[in-house]
N, C-alpha and C. Protein backbone atom coordinates (compact mmCIF):
# COMPACT_ATOMS: atom_id res chain seq x y z
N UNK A 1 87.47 136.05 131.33
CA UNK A 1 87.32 136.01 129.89
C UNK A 1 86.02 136.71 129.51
N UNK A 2 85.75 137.60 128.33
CA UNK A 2 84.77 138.55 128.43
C UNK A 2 83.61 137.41 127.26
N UNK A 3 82.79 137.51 127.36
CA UNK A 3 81.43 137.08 126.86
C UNK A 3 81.44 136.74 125.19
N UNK A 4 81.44 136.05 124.74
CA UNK A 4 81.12 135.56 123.24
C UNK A 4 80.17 136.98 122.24
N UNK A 5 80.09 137.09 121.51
CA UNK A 5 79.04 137.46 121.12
C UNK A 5 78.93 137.29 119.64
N UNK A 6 77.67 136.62 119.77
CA UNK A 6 77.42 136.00 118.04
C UNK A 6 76.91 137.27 117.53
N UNK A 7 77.10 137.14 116.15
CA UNK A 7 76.41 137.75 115.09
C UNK A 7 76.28 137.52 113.68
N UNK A 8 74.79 137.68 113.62
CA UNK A 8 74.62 137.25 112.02
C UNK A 8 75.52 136.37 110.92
N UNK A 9 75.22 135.76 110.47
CA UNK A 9 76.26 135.71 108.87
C UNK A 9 75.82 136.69 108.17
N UNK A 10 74.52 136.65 108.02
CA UNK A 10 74.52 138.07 107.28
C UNK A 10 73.80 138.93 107.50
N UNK A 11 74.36 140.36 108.49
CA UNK A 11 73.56 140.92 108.70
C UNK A 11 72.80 142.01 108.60
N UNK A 12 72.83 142.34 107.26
CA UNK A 12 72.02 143.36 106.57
C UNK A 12 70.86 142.47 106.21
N UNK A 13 70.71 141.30 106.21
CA UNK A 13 69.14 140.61 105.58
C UNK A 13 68.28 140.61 106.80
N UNK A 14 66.85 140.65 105.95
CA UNK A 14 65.44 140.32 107.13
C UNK A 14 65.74 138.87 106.83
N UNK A 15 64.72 138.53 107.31
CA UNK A 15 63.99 137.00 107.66
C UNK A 15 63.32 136.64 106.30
N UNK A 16 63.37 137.46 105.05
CA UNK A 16 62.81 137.06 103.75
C UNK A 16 64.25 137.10 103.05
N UNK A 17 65.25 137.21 103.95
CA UNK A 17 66.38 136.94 102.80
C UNK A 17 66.79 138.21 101.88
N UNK A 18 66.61 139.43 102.25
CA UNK A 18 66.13 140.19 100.97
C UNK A 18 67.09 141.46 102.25
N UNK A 19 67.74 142.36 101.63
CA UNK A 19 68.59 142.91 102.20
C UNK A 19 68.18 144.01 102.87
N UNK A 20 68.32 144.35 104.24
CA UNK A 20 67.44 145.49 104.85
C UNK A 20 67.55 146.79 104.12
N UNK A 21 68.95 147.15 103.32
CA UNK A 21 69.35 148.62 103.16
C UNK A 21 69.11 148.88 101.73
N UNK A 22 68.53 147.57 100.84
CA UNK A 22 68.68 147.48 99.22
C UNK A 22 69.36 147.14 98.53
N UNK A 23 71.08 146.77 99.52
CA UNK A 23 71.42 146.06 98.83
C UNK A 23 71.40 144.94 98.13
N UNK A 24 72.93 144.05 97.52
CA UNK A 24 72.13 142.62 97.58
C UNK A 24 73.62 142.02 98.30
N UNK A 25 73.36 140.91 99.22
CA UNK A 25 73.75 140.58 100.02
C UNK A 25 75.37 140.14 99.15
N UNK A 26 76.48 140.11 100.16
CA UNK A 26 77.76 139.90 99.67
C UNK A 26 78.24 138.24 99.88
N UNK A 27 78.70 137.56 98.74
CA UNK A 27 78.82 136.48 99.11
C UNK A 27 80.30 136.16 98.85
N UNK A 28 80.80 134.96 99.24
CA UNK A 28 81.95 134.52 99.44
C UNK A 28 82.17 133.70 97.97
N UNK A 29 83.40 133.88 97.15
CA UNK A 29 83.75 133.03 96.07
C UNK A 29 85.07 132.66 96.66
N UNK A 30 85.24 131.62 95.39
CA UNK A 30 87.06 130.69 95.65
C UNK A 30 88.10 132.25 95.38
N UNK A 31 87.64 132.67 94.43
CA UNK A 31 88.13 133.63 93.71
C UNK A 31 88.87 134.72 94.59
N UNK A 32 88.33 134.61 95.88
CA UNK A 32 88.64 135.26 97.07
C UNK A 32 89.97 134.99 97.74
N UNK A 33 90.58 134.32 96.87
CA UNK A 33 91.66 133.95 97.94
C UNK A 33 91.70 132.33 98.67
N UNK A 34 90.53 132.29 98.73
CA UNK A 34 90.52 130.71 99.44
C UNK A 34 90.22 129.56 98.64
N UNK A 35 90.85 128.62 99.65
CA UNK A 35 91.11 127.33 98.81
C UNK A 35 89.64 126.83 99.06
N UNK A 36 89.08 125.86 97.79
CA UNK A 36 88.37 124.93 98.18
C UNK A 36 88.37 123.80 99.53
N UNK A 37 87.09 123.53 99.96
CA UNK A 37 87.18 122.42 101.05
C UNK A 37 87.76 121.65 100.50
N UNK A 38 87.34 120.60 99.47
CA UNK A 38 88.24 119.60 99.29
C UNK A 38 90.17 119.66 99.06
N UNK A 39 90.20 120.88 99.34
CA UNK A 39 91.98 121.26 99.50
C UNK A 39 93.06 121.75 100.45
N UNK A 40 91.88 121.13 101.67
CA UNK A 40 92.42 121.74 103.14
C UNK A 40 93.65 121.53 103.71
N UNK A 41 94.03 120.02 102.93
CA UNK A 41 95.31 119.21 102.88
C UNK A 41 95.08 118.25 104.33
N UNK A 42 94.50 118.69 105.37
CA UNK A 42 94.54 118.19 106.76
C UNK A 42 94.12 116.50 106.15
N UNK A 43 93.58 115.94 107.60
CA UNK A 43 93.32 114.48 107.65
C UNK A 43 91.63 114.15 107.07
N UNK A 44 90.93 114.19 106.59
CA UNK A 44 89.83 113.90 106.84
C UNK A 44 89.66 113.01 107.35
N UNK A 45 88.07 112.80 108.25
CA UNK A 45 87.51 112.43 109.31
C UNK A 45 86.06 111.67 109.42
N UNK A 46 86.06 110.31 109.26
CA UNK A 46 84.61 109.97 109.36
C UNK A 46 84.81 109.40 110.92
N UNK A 47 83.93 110.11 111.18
CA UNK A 47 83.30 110.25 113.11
C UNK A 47 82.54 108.92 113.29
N UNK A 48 82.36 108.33 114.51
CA UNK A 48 82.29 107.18 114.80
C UNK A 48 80.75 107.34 114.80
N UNK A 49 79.69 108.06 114.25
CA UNK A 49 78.24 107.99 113.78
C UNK A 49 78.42 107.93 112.30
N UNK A 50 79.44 107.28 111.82
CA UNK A 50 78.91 107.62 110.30
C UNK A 50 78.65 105.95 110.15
N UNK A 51 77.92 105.37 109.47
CA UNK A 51 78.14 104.11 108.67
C UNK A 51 78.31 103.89 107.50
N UNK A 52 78.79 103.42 106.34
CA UNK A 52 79.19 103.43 105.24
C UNK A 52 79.03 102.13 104.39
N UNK A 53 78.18 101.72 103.64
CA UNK A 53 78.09 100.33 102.80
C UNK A 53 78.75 100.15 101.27
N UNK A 54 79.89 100.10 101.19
CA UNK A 54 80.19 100.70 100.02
C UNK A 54 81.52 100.66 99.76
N UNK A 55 82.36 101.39 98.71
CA UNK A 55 84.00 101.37 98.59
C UNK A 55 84.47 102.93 99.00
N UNK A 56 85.63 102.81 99.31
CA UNK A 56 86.23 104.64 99.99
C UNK A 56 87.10 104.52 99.21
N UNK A 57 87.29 105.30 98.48
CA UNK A 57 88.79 105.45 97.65
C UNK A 57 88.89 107.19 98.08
N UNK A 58 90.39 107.02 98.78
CA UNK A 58 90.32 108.85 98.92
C UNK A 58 92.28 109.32 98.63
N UNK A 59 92.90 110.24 98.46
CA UNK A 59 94.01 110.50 98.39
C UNK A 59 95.06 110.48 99.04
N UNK A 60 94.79 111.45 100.83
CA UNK A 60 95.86 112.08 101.22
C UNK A 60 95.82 110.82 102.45
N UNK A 61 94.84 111.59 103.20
CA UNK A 61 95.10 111.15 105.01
C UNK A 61 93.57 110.84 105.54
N UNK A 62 93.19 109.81 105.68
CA UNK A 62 91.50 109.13 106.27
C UNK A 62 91.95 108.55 107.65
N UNK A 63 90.98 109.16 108.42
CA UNK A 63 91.05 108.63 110.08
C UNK A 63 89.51 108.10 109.73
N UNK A 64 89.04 106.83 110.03
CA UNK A 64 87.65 105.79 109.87
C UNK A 64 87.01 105.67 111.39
N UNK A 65 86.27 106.33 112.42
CA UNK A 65 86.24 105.86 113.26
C UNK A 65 84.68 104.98 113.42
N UNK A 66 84.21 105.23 112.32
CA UNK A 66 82.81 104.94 112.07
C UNK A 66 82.54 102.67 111.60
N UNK A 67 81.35 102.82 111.24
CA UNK A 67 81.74 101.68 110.56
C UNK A 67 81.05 101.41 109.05
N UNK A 68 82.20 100.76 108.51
CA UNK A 68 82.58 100.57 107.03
C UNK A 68 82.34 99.02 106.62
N UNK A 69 81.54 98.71 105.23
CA UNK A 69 81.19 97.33 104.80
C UNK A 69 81.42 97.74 103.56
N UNK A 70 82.90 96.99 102.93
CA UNK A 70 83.51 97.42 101.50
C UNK A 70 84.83 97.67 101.60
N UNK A 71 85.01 97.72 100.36
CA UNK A 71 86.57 97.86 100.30
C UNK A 71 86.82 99.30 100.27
N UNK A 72 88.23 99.59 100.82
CA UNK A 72 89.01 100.77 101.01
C UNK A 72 90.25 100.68 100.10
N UNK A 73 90.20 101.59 99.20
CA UNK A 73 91.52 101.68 98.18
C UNK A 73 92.39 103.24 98.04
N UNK A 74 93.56 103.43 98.46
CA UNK A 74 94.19 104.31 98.30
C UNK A 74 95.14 104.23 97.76
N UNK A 75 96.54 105.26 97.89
CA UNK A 75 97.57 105.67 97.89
C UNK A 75 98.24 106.12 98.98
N UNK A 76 97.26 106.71 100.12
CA UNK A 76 97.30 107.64 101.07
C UNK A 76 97.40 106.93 102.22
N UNK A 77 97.97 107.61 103.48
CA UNK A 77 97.53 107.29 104.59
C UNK A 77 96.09 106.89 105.49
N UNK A 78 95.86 105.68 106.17
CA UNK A 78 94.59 105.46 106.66
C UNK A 78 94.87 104.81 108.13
N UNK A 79 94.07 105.77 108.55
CA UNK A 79 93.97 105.42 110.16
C UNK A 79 92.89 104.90 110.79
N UNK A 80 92.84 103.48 111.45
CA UNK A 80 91.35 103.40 111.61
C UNK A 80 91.35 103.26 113.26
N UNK A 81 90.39 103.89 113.39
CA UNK A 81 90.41 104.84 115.12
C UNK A 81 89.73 103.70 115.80
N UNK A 82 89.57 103.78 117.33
CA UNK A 82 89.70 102.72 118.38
C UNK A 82 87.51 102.31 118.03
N UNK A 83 87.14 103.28 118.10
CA UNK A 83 85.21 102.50 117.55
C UNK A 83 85.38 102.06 116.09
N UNK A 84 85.93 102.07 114.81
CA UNK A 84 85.89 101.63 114.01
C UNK A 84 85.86 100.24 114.12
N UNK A 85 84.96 99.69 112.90
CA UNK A 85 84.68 98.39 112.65
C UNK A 85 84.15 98.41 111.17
N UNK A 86 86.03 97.54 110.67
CA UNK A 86 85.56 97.67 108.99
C UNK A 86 85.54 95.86 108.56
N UNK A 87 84.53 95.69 107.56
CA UNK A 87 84.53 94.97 107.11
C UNK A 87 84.79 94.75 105.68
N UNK A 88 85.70 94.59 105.08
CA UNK A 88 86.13 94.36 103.86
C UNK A 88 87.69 94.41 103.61
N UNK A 89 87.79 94.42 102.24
CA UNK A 89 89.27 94.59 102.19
C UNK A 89 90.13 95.80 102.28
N UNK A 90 90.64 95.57 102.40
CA UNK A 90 91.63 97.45 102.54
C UNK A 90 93.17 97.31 101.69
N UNK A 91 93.29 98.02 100.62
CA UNK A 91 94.35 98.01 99.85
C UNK A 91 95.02 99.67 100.24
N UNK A 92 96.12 100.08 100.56
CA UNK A 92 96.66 101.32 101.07
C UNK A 92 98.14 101.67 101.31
N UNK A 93 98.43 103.06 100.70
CA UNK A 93 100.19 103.03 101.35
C UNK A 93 99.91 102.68 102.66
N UNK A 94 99.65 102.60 104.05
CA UNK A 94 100.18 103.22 104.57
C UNK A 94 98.73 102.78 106.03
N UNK A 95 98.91 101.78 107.30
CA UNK A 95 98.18 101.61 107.77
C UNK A 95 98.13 101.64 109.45
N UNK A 96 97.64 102.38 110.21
CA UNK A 96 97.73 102.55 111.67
C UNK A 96 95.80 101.69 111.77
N UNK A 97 96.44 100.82 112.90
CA UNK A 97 94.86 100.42 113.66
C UNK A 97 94.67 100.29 114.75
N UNK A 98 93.54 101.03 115.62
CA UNK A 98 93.39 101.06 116.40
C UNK A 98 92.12 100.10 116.84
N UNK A 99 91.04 100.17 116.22
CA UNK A 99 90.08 99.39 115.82
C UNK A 99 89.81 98.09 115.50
N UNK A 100 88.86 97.83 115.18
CA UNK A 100 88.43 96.21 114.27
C UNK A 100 88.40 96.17 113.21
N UNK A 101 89.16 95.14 112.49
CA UNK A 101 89.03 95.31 111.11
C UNK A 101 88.67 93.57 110.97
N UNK A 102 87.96 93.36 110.30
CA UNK A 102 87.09 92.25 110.01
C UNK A 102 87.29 91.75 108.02
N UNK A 103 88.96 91.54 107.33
CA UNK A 103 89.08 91.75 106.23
C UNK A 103 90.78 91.46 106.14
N UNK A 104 91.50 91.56 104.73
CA UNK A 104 92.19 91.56 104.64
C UNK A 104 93.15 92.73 103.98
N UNK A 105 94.15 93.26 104.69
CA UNK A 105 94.92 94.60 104.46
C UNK A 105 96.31 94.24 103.34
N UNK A 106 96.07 94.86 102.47
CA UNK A 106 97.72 94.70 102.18
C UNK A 106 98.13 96.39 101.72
N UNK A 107 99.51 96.59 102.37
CA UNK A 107 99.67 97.92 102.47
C UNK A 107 101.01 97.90 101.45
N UNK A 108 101.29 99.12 100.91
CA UNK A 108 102.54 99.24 100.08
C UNK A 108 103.71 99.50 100.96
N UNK A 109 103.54 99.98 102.39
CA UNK A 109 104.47 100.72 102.95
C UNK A 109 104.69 100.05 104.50
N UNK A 110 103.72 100.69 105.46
CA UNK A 110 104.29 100.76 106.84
C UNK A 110 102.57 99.44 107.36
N UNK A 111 102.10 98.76 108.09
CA UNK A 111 101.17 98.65 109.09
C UNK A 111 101.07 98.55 110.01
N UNK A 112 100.83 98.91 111.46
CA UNK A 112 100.89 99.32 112.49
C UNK A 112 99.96 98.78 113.49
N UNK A 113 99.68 97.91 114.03
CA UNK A 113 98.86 97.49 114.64
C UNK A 113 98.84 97.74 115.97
N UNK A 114 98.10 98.73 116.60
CA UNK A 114 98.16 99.56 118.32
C UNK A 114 97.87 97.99 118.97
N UNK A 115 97.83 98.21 120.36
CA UNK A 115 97.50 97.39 121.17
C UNK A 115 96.13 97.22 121.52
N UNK A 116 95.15 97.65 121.23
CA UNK A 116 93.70 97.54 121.60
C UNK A 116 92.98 97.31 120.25
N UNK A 117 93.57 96.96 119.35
CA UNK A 117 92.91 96.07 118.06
C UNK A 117 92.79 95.00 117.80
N UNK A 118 92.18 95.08 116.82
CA UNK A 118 91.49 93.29 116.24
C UNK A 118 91.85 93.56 115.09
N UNK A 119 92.78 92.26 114.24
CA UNK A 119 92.75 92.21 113.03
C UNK A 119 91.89 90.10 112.89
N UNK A 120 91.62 90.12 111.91
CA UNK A 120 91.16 89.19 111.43
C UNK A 120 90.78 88.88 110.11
N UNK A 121 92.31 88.73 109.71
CA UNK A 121 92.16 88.92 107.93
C UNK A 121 93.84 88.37 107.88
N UNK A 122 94.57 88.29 106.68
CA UNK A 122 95.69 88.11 106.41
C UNK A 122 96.49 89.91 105.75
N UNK A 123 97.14 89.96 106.29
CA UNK A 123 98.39 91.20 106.26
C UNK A 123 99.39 91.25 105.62
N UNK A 124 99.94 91.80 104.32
CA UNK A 124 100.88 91.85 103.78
C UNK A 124 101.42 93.52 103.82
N UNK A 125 102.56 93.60 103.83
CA UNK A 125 103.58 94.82 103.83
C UNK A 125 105.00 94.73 104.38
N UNK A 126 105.82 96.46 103.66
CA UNK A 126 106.56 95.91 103.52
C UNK A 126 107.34 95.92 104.81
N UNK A 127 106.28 97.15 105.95
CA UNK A 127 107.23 97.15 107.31
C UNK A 127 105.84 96.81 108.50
N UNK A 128 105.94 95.84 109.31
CA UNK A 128 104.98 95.56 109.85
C UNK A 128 105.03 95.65 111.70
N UNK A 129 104.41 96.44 112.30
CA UNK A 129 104.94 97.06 114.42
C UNK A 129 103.49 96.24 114.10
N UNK A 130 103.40 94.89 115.35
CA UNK A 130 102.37 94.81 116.02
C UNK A 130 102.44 94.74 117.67
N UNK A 131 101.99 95.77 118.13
CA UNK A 131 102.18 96.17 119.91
C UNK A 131 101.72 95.04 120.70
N UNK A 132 102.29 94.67 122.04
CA UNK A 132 101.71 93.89 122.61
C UNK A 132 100.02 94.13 122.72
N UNK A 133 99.46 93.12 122.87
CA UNK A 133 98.14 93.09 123.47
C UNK A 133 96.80 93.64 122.15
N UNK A 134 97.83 93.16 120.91
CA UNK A 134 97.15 93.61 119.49
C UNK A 134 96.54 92.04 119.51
N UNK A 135 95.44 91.80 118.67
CA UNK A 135 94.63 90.80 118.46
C UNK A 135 94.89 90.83 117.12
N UNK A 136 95.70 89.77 116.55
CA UNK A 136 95.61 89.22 114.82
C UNK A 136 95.70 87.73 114.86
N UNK A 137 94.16 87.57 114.19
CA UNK A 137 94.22 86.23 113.33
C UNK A 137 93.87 86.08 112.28
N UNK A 138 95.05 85.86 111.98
CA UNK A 138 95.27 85.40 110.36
C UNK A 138 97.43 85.07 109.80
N UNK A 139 96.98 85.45 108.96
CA UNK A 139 98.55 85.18 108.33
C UNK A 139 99.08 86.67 107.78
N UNK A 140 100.14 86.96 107.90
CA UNK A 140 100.99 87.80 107.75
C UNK A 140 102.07 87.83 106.97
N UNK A 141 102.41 88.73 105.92
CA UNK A 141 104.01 88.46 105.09
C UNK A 141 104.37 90.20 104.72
N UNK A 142 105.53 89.67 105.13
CA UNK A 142 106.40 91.32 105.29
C UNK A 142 107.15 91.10 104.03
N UNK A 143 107.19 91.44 103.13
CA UNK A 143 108.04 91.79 101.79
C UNK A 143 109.09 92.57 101.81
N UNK A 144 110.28 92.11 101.32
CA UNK A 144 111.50 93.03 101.50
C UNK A 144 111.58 94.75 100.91
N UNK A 145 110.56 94.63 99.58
CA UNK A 145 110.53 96.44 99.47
C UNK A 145 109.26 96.50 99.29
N UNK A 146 108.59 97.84 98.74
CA UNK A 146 107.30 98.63 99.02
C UNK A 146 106.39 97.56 97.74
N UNK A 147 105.39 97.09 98.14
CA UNK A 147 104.69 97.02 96.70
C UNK A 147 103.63 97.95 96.58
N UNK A 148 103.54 97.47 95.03
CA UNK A 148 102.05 98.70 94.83
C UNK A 148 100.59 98.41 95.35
N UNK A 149 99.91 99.53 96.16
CA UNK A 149 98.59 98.94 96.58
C UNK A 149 97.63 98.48 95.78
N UNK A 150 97.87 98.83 94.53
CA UNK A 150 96.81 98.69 93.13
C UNK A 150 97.21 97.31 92.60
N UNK A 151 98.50 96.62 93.59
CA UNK A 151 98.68 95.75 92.40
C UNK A 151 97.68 94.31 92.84
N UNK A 152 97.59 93.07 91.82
CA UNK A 152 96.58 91.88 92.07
C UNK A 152 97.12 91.40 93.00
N UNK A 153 96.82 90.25 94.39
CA UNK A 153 97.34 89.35 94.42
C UNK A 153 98.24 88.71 93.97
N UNK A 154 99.80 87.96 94.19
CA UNK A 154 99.91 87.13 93.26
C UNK A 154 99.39 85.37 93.99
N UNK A 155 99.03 84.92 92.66
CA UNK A 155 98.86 83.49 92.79
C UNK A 155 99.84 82.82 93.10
N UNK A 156 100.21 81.89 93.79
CA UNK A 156 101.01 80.84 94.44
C UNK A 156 101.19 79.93 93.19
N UNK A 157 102.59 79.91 93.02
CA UNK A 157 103.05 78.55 92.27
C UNK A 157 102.77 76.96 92.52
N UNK A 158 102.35 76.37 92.01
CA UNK A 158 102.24 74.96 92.48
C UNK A 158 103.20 74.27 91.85
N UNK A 159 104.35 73.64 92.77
CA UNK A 159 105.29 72.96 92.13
C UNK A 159 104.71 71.81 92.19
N UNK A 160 105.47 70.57 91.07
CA UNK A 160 105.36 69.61 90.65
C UNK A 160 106.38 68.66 91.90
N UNK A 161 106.34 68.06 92.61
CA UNK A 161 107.01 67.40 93.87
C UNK A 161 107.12 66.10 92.67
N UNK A 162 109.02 65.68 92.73
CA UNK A 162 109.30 64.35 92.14
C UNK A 162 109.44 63.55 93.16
N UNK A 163 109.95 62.46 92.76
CA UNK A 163 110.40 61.36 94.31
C UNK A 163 111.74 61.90 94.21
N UNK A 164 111.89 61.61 95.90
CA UNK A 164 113.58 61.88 95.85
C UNK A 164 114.35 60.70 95.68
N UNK A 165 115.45 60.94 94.92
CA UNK A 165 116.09 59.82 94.50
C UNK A 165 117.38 59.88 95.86
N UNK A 166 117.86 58.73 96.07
CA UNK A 166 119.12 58.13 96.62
C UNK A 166 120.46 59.06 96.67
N UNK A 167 120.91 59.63 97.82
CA UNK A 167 122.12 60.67 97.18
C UNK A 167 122.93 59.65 96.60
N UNK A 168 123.97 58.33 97.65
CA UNK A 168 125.16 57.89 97.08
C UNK A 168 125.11 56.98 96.05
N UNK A 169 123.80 56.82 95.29
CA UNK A 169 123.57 55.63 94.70
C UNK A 169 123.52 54.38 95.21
N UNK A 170 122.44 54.62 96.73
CA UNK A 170 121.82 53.45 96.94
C UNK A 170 120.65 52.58 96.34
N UNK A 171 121.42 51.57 96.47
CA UNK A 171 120.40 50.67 95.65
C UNK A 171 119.17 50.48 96.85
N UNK A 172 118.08 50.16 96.46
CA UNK A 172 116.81 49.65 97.33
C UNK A 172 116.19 48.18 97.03
């Protein structure tokens, strides 16, 4: 394989920035044809040096391998990778874990729990794979269709318990 060879970004400039030949240096716009970063469409990626104190709300596709204190709110797919360690709640279509999650998830769609995770929170969705040798404690409820990730909690009914009466009309 023949040898690399770097060169410049730009290499008509000196070391003052200022163009060797008189020109003025050529720069790159959107206008060019290319899409903005934020429109790469791929997965974005927080790397297992990032730490984060705070809320993530993002669109498409988040892989977390870092660690997170706050809530996570989407629409989108979220993957949280085998060093991740989140603490808070996580509202999301759509959930693969590989990681620790230290909180409670409720997903609109699919959650997925690999075999080398920790959950420790309560889990709602509407399709739920947990692999052997997955760690969850807490409570779990699979709902028959998709709900919305935006939507509240609902509160639990408290029924009114009567006495039960006698089926054949026994007397007491």
């Amino acid at each position: 394989m023949p040898p690399v060879r770097e060169e410049p970004r730009y290499p008509n400039l000196n070391d003052n920035y200022h163009s060797a030949d008189g020109e003025e240096p050529k720069t790159s716009t959107i206008t060019d044809n290319q899409k903005p970063m934020a429109d790469h469409g791929g997965k974005d990626i927080l790397s297992s040096d990032v730490e984060i104190k705070g809320s993530i709300k993002f669109q498409k596709e988040l892989l977390i391998d870092g660690k997170v204190e706050g809530e996570i709110n989407s629409d989108g797919v979220l993957t949280i990778g085998e060093n991740a360690d989140i603490r808070g709640e996580i509202k999301t279509k759509s959930i693969t874990v590989y990681g620790k999650v230290h909180g409670n998830i409720m997903v609109a769609e699919r959650a997925e729990l690999k075999s080398k995770c920790t959950l420790q929170g309560d889990l709602k969705a509407a399709r739920l794979v947990i692999e052997e040798g997955a760690t969850f404690i807490g409570k779990s409820e699979v709902t028959s269709g998709t709900i919305s990730a935006k939507s509240a909690p609902v509160r639990p009914e408290i029924l009114r318990q009567e006495p039960v009466k006698a089926a054949f009309g026994g007397r007491g």
